[in-house]
C-alpha atoms as a PDB file:
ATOM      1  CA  UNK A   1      89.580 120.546 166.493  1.00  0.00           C
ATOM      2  CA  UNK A   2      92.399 121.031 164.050  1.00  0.00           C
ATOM      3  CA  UNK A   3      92.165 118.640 160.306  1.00  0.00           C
ATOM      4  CA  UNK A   4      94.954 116.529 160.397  1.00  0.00           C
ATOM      5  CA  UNK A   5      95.630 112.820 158.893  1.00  0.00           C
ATOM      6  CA  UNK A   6      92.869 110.783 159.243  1.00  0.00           C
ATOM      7  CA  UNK A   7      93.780 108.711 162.249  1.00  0.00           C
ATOM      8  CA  UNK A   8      92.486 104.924 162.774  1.00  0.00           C
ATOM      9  CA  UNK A   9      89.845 103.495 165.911  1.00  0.00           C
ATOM     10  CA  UNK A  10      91.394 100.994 168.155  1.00  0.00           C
ATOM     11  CA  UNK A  11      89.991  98.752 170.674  1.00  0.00           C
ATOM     12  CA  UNK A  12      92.942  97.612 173.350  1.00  0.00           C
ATOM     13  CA  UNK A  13      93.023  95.389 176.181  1.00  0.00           C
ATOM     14  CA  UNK A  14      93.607  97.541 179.117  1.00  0.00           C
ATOM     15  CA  UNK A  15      95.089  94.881 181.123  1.00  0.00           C
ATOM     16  CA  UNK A  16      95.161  95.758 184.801  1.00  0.00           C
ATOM     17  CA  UNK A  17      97.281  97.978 186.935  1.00  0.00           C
ATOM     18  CA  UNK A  18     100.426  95.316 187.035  1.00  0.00           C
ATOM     19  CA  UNK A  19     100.016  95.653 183.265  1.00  0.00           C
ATOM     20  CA  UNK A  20     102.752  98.144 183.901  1.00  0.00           C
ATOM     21  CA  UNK A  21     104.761  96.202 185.588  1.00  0.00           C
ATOM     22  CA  UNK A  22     104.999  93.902 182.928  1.00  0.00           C
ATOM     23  CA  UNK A  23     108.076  95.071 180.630  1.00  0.00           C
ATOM     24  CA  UNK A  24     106.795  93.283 177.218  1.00  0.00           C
ATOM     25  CA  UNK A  25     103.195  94.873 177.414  1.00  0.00           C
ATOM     26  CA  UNK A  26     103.976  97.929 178.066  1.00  0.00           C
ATOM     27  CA  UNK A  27     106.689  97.500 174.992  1.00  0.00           C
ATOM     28  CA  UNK A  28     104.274  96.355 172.435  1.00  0.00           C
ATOM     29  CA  UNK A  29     101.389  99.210 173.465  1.00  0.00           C
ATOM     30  CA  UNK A  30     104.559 101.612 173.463  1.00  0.00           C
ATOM     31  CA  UNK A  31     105.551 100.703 169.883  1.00  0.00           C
ATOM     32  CA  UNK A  32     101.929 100.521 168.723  1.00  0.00           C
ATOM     33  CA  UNK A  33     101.988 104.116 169.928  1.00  0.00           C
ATOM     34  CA  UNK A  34     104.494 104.933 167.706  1.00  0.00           C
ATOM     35  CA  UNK A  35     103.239 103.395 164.810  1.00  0.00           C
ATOM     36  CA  UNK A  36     100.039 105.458 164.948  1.00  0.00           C
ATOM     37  CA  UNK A  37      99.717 108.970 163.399  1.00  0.00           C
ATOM     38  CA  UNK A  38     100.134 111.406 166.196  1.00  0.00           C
ATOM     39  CA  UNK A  39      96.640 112.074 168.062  1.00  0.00           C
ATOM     40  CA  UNK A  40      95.108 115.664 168.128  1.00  0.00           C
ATOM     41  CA  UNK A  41      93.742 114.185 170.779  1.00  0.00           C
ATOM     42  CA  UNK A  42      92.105 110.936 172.319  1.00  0.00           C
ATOM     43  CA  UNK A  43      88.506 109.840 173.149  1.00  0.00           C
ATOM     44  CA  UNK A  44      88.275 107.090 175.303  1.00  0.00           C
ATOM     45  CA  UNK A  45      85.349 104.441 175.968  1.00  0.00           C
ATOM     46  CA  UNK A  46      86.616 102.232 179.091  1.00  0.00           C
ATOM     47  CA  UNK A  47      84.560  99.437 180.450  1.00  0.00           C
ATOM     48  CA  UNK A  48      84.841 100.925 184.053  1.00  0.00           C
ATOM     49  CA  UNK A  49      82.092 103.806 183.154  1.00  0.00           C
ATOM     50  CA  UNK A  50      78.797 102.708 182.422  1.00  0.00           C
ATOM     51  CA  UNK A  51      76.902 105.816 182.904  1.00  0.00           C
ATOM     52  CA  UNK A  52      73.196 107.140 181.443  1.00  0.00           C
ATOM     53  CA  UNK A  53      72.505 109.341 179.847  1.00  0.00           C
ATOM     54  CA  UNK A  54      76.028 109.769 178.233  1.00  0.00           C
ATOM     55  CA  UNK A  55      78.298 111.201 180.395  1.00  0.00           C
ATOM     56  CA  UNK A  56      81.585 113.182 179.756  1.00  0.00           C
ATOM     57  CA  UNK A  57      84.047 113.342 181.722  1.00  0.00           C
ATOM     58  CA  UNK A  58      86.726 116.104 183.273  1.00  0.00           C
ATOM     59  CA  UNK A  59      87.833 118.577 180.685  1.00  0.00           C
ATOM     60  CA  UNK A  60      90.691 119.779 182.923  1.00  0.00           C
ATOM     61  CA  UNK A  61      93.098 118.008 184.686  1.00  0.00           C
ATOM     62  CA  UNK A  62      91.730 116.027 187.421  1.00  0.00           C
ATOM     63  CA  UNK A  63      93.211 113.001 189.761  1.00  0.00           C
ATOM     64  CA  UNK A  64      92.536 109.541 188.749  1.00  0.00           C
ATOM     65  CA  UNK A  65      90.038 107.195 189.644  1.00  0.00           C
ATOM     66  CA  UNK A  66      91.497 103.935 191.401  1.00  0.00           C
ATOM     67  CA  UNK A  67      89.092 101.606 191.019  1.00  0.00           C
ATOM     68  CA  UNK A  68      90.588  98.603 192.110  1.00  0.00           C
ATOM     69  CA  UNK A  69      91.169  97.045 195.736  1.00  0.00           C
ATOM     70  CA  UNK A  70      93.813  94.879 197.477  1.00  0.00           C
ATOM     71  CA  UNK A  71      96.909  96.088 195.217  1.00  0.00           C
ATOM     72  CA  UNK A  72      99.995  97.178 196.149  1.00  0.00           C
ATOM     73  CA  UNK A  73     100.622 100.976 197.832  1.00  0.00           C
ATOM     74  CA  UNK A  74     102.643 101.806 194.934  1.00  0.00           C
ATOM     75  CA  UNK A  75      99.727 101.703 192.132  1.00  0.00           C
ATOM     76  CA  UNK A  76      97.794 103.887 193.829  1.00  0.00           C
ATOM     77  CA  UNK A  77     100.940 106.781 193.382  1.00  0.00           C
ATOM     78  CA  UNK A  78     100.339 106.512 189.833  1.00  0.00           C
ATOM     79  CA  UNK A  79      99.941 109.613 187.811  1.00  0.00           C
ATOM     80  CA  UNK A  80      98.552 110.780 184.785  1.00  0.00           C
ATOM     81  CA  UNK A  81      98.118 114.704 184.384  1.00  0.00           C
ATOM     82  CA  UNK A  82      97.107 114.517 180.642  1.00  0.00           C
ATOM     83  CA  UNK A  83      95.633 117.402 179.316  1.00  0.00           C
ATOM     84  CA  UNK A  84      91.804 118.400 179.244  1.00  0.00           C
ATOM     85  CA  UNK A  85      89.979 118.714 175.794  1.00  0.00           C
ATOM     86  CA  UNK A  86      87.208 120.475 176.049  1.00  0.00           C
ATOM     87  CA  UNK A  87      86.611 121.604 172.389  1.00  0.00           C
ATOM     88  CA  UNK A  88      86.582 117.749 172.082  1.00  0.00           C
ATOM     89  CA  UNK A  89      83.406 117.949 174.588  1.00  0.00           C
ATOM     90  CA  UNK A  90      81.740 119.766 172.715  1.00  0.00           C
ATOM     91  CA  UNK A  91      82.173 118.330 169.048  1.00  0.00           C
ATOM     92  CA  UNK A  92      81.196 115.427 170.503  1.00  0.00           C
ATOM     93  CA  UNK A  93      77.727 117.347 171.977  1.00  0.00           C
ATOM     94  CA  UNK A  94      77.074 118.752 168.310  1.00  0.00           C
ATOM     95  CA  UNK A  95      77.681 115.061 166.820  1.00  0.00           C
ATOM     96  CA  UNK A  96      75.034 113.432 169.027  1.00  0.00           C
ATOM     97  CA  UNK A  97      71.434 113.335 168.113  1.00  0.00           C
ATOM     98  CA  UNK A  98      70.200 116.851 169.254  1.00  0.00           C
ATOM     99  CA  UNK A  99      67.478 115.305 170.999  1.00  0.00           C
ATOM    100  CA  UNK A 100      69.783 112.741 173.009  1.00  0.00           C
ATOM    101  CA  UNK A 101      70.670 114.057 176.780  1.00  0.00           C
ATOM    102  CA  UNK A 102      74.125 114.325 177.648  1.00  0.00           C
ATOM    103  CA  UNK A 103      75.641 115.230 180.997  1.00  0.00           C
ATOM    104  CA  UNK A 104      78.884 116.553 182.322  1.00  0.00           C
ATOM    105  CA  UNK A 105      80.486 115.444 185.488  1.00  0.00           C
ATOM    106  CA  UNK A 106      83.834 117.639 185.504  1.00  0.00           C
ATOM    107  CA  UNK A 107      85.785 115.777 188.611  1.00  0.00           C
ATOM    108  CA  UNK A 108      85.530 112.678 187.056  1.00  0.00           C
ATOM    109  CA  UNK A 109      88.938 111.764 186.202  1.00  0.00           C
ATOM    110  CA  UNK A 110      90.372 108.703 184.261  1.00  0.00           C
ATOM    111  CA  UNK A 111      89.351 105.071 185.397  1.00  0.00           C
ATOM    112  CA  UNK A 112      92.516 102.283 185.171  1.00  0.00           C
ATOM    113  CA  UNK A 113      90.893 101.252 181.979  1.00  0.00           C
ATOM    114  CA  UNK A 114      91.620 104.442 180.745  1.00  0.00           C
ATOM    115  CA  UNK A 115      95.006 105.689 182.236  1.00  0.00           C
ATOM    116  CA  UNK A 116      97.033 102.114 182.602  1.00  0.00           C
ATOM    117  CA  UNK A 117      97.516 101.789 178.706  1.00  0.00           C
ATOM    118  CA  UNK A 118      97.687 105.558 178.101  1.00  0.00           C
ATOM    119  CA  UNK A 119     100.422 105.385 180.425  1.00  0.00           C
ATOM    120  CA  UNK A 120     102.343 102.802 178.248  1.00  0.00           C
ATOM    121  CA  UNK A 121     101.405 104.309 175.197  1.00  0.00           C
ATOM    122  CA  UNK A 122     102.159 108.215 175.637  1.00  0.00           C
ATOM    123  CA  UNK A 123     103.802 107.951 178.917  1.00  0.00           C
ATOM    124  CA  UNK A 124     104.655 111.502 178.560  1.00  0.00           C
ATOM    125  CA  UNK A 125     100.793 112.534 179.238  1.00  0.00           C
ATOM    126  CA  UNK A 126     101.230 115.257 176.295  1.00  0.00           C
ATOM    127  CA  UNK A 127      97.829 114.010 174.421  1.00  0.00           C
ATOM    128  CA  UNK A 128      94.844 115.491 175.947  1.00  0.00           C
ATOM    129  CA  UNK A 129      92.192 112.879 176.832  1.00  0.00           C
ATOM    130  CA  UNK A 130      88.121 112.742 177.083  1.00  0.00           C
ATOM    131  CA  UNK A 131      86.898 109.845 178.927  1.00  0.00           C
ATOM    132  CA  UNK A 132      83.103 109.197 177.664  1.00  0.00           C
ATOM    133  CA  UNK A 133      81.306 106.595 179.797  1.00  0.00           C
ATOM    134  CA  UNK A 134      79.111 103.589 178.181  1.00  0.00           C
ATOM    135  CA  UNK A 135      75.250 105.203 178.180  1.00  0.00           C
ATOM    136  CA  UNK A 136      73.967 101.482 177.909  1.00  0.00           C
ATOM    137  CA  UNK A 137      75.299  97.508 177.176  1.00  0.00           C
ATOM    138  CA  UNK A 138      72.913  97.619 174.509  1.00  0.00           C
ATOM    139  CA  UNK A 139      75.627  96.238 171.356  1.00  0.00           C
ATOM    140  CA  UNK A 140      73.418  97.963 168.239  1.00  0.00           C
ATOM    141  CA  UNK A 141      73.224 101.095 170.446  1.00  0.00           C
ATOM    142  CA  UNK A 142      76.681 101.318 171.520  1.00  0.00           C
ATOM    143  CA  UNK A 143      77.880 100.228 167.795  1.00  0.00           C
ATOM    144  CA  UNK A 144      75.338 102.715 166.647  1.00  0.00           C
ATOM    145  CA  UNK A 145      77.401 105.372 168.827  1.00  0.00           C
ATOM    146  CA  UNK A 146      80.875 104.819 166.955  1.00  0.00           C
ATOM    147  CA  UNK A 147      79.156 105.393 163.808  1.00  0.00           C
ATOM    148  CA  UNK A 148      77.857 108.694 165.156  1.00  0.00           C
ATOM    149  CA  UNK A 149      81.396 109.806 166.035  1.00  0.00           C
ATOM    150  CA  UNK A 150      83.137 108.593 163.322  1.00  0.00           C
ATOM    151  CA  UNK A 151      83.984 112.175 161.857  1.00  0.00           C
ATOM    152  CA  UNK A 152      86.245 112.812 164.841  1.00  0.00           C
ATOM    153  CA  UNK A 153      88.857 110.308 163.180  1.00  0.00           C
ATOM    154  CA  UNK A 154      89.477 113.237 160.294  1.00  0.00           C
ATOM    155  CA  UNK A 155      89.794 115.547 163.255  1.00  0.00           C
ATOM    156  CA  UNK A 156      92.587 113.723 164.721  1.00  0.00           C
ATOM    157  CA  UNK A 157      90.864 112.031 167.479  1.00  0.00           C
ATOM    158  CA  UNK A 158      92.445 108.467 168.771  1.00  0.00           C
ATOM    159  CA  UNK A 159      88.678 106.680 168.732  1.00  0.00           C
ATOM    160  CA  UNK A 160      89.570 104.053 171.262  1.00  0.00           C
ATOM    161  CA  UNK A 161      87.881 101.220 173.383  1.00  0.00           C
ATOM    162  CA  UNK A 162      89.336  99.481 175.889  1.00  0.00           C
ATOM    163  CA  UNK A 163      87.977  96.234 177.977  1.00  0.00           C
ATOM    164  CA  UNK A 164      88.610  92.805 177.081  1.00  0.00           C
ATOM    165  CA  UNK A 165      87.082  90.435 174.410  1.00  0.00           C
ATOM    166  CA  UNK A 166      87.030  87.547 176.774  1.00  0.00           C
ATOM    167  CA  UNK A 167      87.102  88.700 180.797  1.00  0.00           C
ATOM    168  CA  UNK A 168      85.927  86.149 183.461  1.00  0.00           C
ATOM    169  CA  UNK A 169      87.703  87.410 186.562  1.00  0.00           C
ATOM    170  CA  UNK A 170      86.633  83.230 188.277  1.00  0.00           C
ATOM    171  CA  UNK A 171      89.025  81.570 185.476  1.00  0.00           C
ATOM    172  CA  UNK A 172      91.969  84.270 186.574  1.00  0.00           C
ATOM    173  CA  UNK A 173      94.939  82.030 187.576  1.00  0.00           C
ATOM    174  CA  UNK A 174      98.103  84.180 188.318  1.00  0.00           C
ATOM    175  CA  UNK A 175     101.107  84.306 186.480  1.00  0.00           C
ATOM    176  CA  UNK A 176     101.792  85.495 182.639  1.00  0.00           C
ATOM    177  CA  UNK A 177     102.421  82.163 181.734  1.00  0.00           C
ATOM    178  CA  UNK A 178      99.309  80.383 182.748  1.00  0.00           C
ATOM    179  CA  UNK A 179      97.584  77.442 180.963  1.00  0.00           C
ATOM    180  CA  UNK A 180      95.247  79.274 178.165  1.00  0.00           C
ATOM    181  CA  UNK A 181      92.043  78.403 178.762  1.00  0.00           C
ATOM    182  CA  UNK A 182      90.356  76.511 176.039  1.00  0.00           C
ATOM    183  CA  UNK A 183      87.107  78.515 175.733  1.00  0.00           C
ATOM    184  CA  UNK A 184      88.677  81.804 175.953  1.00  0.00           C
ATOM    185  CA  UNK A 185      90.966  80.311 172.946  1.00  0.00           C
ATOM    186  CA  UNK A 186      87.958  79.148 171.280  1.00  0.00           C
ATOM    187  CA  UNK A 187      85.906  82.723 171.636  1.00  0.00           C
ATOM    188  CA  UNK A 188      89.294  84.477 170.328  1.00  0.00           C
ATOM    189  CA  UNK A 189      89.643  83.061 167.168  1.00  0.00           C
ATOM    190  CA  UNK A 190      86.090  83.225 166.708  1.00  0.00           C
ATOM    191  CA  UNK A 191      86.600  87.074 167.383  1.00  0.00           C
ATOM    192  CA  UNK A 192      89.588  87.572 165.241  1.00  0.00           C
ATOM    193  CA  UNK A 193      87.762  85.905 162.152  1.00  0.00           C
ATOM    194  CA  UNK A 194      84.532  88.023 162.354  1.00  0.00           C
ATOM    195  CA  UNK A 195      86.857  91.168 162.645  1.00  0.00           C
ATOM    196  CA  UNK A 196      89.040  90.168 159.693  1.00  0.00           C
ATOM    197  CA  UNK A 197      86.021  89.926 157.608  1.00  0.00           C
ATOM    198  CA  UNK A 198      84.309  92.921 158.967  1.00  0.00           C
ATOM    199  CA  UNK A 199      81.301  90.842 160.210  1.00  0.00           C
ATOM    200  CA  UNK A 200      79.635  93.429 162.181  1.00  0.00           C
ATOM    201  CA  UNK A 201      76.625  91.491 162.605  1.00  0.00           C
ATOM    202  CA  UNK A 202      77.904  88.542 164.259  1.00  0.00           C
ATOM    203  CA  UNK A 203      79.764  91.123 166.642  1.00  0.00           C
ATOM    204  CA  UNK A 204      76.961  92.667 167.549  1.00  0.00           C
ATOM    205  CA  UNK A 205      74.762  89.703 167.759  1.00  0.00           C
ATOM    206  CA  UNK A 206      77.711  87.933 170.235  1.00  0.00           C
ATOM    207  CA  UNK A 207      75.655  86.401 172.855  1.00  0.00           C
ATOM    208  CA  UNK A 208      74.194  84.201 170.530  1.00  0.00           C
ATOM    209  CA  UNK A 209      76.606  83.473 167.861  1.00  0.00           C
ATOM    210  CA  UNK A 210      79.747  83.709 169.930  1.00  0.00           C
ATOM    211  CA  UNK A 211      81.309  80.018 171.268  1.00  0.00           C
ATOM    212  CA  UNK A 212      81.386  79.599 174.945  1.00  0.00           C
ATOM    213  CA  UNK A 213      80.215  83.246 175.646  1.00  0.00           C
ATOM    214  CA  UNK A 214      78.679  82.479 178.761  1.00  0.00           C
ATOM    215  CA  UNK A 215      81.697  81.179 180.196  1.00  0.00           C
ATOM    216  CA  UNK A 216      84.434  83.772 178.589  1.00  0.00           C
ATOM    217  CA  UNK A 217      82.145  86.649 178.903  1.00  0.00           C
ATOM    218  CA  UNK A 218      79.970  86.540 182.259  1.00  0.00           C
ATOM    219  CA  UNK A 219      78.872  90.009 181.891  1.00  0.00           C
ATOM    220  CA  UNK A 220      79.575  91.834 178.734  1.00  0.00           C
ATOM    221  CA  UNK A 221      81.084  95.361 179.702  1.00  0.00           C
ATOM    222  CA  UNK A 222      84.990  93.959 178.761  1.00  0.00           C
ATOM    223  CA  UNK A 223      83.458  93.402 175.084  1.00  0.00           C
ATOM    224  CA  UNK A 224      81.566  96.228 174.452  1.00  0.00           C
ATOM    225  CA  UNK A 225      83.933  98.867 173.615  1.00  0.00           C
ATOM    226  CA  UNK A 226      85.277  97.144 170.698  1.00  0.00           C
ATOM    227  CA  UNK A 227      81.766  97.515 169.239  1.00  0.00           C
ATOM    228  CA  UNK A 228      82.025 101.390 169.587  1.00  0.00           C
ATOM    229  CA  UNK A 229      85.750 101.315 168.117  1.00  0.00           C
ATOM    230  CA  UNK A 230      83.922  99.035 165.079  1.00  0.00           C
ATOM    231  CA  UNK A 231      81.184 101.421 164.397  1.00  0.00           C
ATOM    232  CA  UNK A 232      83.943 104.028 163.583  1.00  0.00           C
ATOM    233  CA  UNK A 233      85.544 102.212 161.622  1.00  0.00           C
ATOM    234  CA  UNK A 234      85.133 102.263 157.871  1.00  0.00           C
ATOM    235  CA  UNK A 235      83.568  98.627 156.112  1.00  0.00           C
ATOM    236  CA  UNK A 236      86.701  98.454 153.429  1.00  0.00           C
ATOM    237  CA  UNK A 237      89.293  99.711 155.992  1.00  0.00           C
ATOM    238  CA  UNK A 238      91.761  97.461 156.715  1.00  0.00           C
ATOM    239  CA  UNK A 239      91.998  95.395 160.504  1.00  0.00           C
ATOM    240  CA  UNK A 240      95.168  94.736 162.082  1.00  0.00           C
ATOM    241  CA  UNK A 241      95.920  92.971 165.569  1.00  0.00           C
ATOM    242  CA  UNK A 242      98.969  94.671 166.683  1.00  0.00           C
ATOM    243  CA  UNK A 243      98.474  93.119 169.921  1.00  0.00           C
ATOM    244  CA  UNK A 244      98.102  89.113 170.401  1.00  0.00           C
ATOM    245  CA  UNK A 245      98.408  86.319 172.906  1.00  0.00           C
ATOM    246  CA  UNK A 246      96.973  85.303 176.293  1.00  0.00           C
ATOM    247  CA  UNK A 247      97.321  86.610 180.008  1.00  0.00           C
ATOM    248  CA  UNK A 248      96.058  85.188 183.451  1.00  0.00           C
ATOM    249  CA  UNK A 249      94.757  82.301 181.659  1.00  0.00           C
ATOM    250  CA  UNK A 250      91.558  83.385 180.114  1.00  0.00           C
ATOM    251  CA  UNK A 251      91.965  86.875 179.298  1.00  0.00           C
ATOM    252  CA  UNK A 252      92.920  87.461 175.958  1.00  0.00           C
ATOM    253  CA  UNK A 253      95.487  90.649 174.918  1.00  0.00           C
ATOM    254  CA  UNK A 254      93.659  90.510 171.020  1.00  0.00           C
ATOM    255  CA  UNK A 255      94.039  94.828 170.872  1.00  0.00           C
ATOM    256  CA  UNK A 256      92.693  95.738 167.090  1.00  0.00           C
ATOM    257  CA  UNK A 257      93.193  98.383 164.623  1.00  0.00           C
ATOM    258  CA  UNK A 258      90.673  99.508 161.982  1.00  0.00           C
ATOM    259  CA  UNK A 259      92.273 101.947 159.331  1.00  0.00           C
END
């Protein structure tokens, strides 16, 4: 890969496929975009790939993955051709332990955790992507893993996660505007304060130290990401939340920048 400015790790919430449909969304992840140095290219941890050993995905161009049921005809004719990367494959094979197994599966292509905010964010598909899947839910493993990749950031590689810091799909109640629900409010700000002061160890240690986890965060594959995008970052870098607020109820839209 190419030097070129050093560029931050993000975690975003990856909404759902009608996150496109949804004019402010797609505004604010556009403009965040924008407001990023331009990516050499982007790797991408989405909470739809849990997959051991670690896995990487297509390095060419390859149809997506719709995996979702029940929507509307029309989101299954989405498209995103973005470039493969595969000198990105394999810096990422020379950064992990020599000794750790990785596998390839090359017609893998891009789960909706992956392509729906890419599309809002570079809806021109010009950045080439590599989709990595989860190897575990383990948080000090996983956290672990950003640190390991952390050198791609002065390579220009977008380090992001996407999922959801608080996802419980039985408190979804339609509608942008819906009632926020008080525990998902209540695991937020917890969330926001332990990433403004860099508190890594709570993060990690979430199950136990986070308030109503069990009810915000049924399983924990939504969270997880942001662990990997906190690994990469730096302790004295900066955190940002260009991305705020509530959707569905219970599913908070907290997207965060490190550097």
């Amino acid at each position: 890969m190419d030097k070129n400015k050093r560029m931050p790790a993000i975690f975003l919430a990856h909404g759902a496929p009608p996150l496109l449909d949804m004019p402010d969304w797609v505004r604010e992840l556009r403009e965040w975009a924008k407001a990023l140095p331009r990516p050499q290219a982007i790797l991408m941890f989405s909470a739809h790939w849990e997959e051991h050993p670690i896995t990487l995905g297509a390095t060419r161009t390859v149809p997506l993955i719709y995996d979702f049921y029940g929507f509307p005809e029309h989101y299954y004719l989405q498209k995103y051709p973005a470039p493969g990367v595969p000198d990105l494959a394999a810096r990422v094979r020379k950064l992990l332990n020599p000794d750790q197994a990785v596998k390839d599966d090359p017609g893998r292509g891009l789960d909706h955790g992956a392509y729906v905010p890419l599309v809002a964010m570079y809806p021109e598909a010009d950045v080439p992507v590599l989709q990595v899947s989860l190897p575990t839910l383990d948080p000090k493993v996983l956290f672990a893993l950003g640190k390991t990749l952390a050198p791609l950031r002065d390579e220009g590689v977008l380090i992001v996660g996407s999922g959801f810091i608080t996802h419980n799909l039985r408190l979804f109640h339609f509608g942008e505007n819906a009632k926020i629900n008080s525990c998902a409010a209540e695991f937020d700000a917890w969330a926001a304060d332990a990433l403004t002061r860099k508190d890594a160890e709570a993060l990690i240690d979430f199950e136990r130290r986070g308030p109503s986890v069990r009810n915000v965060l049924p399983t924990t594959e939504h969270y997880l990401p942001l662990l990997i995008a906190l690994g990469a970052a730096d302790e004295k870098e900066a955190v940002q939340f260009p991305i705020t607020g509530f959707v569905w109820g219970a599913f908070t839209r907290r997207s965060v920048q490190f550097g």
